[in-house]
PDB file of N, CA and C in Angstrom:
ATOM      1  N   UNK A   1      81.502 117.603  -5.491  1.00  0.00           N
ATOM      2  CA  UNK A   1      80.577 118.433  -6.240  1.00  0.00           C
ATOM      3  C   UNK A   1      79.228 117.740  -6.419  1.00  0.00           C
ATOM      4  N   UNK A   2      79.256 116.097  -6.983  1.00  0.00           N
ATOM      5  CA  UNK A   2      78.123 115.487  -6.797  1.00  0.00           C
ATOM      6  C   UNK A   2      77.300 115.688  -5.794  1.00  0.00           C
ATOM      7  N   UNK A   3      77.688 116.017  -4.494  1.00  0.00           N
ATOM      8  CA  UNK A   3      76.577 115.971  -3.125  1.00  0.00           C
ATOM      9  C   UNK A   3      76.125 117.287  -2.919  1.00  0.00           C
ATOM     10  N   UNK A   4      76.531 118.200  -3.447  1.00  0.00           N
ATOM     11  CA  UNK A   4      76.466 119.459  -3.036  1.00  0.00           C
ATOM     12  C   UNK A   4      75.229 119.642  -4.315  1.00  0.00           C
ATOM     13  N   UNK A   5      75.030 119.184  -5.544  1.00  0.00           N
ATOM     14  CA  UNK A   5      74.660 119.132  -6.265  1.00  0.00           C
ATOM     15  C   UNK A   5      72.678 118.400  -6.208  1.00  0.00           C
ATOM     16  N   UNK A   6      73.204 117.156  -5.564  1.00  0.00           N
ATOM     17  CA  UNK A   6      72.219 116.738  -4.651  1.00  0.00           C
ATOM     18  C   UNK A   6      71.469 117.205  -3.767  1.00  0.00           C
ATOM     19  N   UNK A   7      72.136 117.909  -2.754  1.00  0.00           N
ATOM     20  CA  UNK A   7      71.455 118.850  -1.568  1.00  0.00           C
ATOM     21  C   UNK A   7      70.757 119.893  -2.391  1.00  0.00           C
ATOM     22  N   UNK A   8      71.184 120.385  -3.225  1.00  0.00           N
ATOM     23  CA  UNK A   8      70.136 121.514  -4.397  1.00  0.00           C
ATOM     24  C   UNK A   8      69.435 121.144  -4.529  1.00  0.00           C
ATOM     25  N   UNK A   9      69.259 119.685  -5.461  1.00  0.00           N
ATOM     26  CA  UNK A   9      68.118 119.803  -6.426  1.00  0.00           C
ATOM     27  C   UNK A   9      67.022 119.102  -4.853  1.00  0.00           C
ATOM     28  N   UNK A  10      67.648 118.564  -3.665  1.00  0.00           N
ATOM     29  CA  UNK A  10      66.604 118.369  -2.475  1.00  0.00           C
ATOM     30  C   UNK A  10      65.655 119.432  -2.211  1.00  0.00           C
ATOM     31  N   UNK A  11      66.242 120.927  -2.035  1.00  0.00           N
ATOM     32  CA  UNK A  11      65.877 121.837  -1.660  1.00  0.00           C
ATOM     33  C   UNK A  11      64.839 122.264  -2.686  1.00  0.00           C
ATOM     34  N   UNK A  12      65.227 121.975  -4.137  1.00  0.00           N
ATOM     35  CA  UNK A  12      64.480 122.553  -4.952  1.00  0.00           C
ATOM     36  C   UNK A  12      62.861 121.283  -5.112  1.00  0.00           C
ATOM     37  N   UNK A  13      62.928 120.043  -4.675  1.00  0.00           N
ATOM     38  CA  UNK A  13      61.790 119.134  -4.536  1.00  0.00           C
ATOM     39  C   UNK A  13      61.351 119.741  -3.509  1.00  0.00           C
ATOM     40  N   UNK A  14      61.678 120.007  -2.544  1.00  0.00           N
ATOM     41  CA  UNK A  14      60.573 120.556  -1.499  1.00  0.00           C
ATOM     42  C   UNK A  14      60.120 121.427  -1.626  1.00  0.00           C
ATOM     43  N   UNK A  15      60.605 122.284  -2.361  1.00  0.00           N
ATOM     44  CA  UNK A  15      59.323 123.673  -2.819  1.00  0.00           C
ATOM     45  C   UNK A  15      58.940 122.945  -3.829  1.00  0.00           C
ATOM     46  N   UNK A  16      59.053 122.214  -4.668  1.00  0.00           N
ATOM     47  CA  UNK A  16      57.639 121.780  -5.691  1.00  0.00           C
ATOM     48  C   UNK A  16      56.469 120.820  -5.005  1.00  0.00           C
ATOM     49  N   UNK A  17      57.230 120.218  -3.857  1.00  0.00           N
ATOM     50  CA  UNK A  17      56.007 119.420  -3.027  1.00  0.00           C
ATOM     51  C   UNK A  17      55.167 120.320  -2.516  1.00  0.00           C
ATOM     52  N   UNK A  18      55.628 121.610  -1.976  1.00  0.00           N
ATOM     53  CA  UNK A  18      55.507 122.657  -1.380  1.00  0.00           C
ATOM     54  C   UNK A  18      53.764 123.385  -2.177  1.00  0.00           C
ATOM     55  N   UNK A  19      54.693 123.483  -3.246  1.00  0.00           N
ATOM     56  CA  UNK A  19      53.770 124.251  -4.246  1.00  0.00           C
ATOM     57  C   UNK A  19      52.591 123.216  -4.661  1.00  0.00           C
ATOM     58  N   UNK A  20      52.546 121.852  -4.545  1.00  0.00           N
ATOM     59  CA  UNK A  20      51.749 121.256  -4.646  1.00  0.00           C
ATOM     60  C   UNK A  20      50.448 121.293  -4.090  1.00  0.00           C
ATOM     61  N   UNK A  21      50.553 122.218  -2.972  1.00  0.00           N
ATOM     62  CA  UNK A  21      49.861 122.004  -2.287  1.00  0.00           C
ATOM     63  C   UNK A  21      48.961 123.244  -1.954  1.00  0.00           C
ATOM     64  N   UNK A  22      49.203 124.157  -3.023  1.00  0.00           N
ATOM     65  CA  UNK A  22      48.121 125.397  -3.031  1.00  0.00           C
ATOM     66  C   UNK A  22      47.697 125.171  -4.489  1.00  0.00           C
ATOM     67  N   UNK A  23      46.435 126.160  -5.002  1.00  0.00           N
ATOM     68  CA  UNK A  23      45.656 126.105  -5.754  1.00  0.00           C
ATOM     69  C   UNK A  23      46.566 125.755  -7.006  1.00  0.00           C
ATOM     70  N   UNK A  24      45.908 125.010  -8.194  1.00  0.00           N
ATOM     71  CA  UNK A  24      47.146 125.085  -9.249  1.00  0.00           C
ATOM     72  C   UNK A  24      46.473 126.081  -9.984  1.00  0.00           C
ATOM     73  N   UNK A  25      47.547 127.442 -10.463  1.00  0.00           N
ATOM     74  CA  UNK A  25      47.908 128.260 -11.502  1.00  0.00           C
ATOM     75  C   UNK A  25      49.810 128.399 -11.826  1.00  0.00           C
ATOM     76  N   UNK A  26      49.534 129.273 -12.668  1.00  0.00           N
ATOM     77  CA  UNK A  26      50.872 129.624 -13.228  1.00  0.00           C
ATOM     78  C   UNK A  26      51.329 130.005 -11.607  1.00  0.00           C
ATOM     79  N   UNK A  27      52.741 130.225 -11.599  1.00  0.00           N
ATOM     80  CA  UNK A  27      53.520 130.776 -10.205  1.00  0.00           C
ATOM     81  C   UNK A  27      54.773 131.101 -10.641  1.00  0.00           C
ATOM     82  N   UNK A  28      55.099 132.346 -10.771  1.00  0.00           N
ATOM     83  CA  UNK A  28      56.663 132.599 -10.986  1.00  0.00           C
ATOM     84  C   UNK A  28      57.082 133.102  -9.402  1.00  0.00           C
ATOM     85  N   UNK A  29      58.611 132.715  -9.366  1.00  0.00           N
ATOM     86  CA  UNK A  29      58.918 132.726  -8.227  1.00  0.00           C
ATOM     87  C   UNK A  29      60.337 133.620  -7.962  1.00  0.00           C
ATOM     88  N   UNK A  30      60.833 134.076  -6.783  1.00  0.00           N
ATOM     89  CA  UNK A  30      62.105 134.477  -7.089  1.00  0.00           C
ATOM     90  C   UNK A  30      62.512 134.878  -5.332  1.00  0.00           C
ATOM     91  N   UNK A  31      63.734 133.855  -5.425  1.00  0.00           N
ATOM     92  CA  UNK A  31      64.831 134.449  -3.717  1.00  0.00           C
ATOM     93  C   UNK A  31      65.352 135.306  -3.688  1.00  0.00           C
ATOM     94  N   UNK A  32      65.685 136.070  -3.141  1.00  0.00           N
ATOM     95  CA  UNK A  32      66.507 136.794  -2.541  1.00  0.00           C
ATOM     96  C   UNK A  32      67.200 136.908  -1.475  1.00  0.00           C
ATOM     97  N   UNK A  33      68.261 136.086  -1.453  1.00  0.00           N
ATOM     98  CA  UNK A  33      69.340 135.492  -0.529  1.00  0.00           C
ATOM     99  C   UNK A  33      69.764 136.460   0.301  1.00  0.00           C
ATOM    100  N   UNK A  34      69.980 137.643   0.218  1.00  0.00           N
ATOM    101  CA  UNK A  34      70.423 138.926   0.888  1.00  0.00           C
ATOM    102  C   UNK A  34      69.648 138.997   1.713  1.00  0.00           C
ATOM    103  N   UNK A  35      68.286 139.561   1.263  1.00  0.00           N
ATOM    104  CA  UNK A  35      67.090 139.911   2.304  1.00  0.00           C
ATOM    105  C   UNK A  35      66.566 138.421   2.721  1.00  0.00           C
ATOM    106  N   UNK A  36      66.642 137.393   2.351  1.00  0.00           N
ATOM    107  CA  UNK A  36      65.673 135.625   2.884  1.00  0.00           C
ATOM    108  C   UNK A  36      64.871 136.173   2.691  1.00  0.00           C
ATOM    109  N   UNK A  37      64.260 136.372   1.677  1.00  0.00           N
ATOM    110  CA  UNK A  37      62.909 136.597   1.470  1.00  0.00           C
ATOM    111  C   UNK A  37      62.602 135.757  -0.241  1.00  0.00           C
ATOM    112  N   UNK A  38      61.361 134.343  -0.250  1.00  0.00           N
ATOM    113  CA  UNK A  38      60.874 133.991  -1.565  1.00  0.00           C
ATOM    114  C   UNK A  38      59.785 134.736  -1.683  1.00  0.00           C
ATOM    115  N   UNK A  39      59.434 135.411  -3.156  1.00  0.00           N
ATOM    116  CA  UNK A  39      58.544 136.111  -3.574  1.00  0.00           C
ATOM    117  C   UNK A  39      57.810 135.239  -4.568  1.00  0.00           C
ATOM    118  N   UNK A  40      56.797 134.878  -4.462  1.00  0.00           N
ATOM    119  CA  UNK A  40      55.973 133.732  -5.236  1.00  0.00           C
ATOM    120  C   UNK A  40      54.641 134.967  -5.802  1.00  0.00           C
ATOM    121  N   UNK A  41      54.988 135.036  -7.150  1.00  0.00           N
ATOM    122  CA  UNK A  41      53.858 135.710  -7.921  1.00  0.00           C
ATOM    123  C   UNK A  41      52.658 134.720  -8.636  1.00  0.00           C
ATOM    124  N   UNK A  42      51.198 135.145  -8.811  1.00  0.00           N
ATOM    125  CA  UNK A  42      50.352 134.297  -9.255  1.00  0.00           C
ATOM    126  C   UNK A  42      50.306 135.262 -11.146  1.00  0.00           C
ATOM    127  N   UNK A  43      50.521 135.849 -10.923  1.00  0.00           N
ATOM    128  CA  UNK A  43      50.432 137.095 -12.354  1.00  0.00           C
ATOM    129  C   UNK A  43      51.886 136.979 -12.929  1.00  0.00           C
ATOM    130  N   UNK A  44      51.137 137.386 -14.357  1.00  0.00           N
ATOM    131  CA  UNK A  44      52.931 137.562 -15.352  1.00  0.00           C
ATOM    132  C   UNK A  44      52.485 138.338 -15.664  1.00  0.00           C
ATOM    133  N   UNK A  45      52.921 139.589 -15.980  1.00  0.00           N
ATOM    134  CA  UNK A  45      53.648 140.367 -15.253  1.00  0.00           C
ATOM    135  C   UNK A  45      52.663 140.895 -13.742  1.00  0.00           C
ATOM    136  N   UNK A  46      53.766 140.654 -13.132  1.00  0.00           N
ATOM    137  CA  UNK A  46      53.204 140.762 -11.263  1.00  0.00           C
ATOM    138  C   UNK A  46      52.176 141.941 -11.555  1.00  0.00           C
ATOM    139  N   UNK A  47      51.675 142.294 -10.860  1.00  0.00           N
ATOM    140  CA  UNK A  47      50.390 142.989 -10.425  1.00  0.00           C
ATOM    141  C   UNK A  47      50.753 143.859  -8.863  1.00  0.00           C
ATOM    142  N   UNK A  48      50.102 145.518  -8.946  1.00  0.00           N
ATOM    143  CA  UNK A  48      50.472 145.651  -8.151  1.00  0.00           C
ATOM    144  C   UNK A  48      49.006 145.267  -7.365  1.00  0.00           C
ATOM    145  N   UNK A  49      49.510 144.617  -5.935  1.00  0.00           N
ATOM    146  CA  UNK A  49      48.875 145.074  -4.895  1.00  0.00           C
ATOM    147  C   UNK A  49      47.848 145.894  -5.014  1.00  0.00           C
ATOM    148  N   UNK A  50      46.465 145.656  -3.943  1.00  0.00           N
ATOM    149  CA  UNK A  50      45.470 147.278  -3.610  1.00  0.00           C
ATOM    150  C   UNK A  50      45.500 146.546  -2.525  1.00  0.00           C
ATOM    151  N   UNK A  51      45.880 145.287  -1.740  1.00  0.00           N
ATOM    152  CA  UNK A  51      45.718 145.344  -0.181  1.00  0.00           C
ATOM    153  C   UNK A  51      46.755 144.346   0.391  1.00  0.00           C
ATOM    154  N   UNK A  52      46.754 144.437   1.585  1.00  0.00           N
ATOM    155  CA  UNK A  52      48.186 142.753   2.217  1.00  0.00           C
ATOM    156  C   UNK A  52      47.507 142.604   3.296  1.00  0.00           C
ATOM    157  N   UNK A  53      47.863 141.541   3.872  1.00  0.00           N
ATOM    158  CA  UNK A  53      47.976 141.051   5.349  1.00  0.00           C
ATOM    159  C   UNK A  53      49.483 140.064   5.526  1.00  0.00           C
ATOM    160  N   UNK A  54      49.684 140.180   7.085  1.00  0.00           N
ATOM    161  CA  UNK A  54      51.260 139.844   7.630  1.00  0.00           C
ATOM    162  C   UNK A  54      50.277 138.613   8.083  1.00  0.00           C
ATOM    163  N   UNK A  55      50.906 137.475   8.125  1.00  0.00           N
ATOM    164  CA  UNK A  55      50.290 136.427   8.910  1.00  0.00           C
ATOM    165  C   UNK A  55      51.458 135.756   9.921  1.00  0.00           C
ATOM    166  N   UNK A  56      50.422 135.317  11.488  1.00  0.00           N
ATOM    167  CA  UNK A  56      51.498 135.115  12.337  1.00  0.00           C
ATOM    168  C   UNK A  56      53.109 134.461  12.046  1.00  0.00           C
ATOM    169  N   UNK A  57      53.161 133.726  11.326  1.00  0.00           N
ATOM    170  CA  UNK A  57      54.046 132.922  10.588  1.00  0.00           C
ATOM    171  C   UNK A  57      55.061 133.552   9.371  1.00  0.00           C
ATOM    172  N   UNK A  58      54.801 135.470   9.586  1.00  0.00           N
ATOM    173  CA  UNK A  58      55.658 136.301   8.688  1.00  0.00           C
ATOM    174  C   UNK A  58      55.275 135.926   6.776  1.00  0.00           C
ATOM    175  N   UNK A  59      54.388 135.388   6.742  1.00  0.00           N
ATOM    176  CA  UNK A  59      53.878 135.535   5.047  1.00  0.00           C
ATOM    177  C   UNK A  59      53.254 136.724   4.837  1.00  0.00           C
ATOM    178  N   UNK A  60      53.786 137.639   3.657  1.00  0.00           N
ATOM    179  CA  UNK A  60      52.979 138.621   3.200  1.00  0.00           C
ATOM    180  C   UNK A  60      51.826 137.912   2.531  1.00  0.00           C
ATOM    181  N   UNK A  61      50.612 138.061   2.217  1.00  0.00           N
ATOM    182  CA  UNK A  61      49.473 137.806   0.890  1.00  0.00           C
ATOM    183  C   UNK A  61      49.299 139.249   0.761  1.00  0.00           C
ATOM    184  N   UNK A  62      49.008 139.075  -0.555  1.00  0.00           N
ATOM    185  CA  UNK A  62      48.928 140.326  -1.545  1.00  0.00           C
ATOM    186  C   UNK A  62      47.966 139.652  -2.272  1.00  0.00           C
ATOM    187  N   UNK A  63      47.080 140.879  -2.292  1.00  0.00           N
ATOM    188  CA  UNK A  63      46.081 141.077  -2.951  1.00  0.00           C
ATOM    189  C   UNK A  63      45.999 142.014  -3.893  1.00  0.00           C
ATOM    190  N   UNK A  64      44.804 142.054  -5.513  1.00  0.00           N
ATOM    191  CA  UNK A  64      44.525 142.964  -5.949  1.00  0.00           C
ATOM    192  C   UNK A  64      42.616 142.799  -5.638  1.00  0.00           C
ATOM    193  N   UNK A  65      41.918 143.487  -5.431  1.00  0.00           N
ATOM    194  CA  UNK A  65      40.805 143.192  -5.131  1.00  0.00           C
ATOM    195  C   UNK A  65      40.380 142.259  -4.070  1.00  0.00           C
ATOM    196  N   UNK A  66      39.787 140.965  -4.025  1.00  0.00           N
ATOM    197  CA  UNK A  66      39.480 139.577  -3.408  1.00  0.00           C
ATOM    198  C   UNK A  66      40.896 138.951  -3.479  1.00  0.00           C
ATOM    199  N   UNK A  67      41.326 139.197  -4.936  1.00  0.00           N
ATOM    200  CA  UNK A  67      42.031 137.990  -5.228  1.00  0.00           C
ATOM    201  C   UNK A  67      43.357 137.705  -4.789  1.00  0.00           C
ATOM    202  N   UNK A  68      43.975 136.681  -4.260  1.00  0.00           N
ATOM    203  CA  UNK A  68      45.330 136.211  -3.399  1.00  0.00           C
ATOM    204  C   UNK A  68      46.140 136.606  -5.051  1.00  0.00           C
ATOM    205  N   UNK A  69      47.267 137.403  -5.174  1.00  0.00           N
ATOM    206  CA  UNK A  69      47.932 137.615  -6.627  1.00  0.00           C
ATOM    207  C   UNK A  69      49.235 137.213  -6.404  1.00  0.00           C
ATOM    208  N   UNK A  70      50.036 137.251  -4.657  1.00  0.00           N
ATOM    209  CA  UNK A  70      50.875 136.667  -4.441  1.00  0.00           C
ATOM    210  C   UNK A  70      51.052 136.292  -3.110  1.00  0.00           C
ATOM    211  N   UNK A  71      52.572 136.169  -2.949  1.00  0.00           N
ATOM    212  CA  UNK A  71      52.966 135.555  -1.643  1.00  0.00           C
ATOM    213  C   UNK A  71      54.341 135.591  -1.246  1.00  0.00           C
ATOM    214  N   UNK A  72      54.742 136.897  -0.255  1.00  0.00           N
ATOM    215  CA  UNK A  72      56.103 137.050   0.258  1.00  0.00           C
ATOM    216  C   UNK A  72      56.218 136.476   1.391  1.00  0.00           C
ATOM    217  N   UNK A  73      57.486 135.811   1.384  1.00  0.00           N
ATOM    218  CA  UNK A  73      57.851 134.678   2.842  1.00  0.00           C
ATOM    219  C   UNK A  73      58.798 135.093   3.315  1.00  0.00           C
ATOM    220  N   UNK A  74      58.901 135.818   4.585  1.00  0.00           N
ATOM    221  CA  UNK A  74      60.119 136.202   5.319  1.00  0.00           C
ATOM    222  C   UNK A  74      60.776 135.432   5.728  1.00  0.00           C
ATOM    223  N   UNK A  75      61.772 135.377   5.971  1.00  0.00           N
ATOM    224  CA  UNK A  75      63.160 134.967   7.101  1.00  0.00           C
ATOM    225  C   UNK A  75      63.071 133.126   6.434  1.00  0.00           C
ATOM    226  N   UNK A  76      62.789 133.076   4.963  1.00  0.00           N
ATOM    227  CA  UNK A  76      63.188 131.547   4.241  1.00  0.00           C
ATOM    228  C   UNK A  76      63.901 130.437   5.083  1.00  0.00           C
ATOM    229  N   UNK A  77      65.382 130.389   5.193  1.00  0.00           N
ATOM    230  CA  UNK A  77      66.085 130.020   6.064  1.00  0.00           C
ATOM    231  C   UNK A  77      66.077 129.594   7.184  1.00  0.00           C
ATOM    232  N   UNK A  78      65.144 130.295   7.682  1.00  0.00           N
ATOM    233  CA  UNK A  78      65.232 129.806   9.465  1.00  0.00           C
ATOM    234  C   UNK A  78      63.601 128.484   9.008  1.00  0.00           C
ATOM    235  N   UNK A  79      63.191 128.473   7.829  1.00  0.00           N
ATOM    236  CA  UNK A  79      62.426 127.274   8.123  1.00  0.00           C
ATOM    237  C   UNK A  79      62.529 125.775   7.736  1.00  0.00           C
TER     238      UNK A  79
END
């Protein structure tokens, strides 16, 4: 149980190194293991959308206006 326990909290340092490395604000986040898809919100309570772009690399950005408000990551897993 110890190693299995380990391999978690690994997975869970690399998304905070991860996150280190875009602008700092608040970020709520949330998986969805079914679909592999992380949904990384910049807003509490999320915000809808007025525009997106797909980027080659399968990231949604979501926008409300200019502003980047979030960030959907397809197919998690395979990276």
């Amino acid at each position: 149980m110890a190693l299995t326990q380990f391999v978690e909290i690994n997975r869970h340092l690399n998304i905070a190194k991860a996150l280190q490395t875009v602008e700092q604000r608040p970020c709520w986040m949330m998986f969805d293991a079914e679909a592999d898809v992380l949904y990384l919100n910049f807003q509490n309570p999320a915000q809808v959308a007025t525009d997106s772009e797909v980027t080659d690399d399968d990231v949604v950005i979501r926008y409300a206006g200019e502003e980047v408000i979030g960030l959907t990551i397809l197919s998690v897993s395979q990276r």
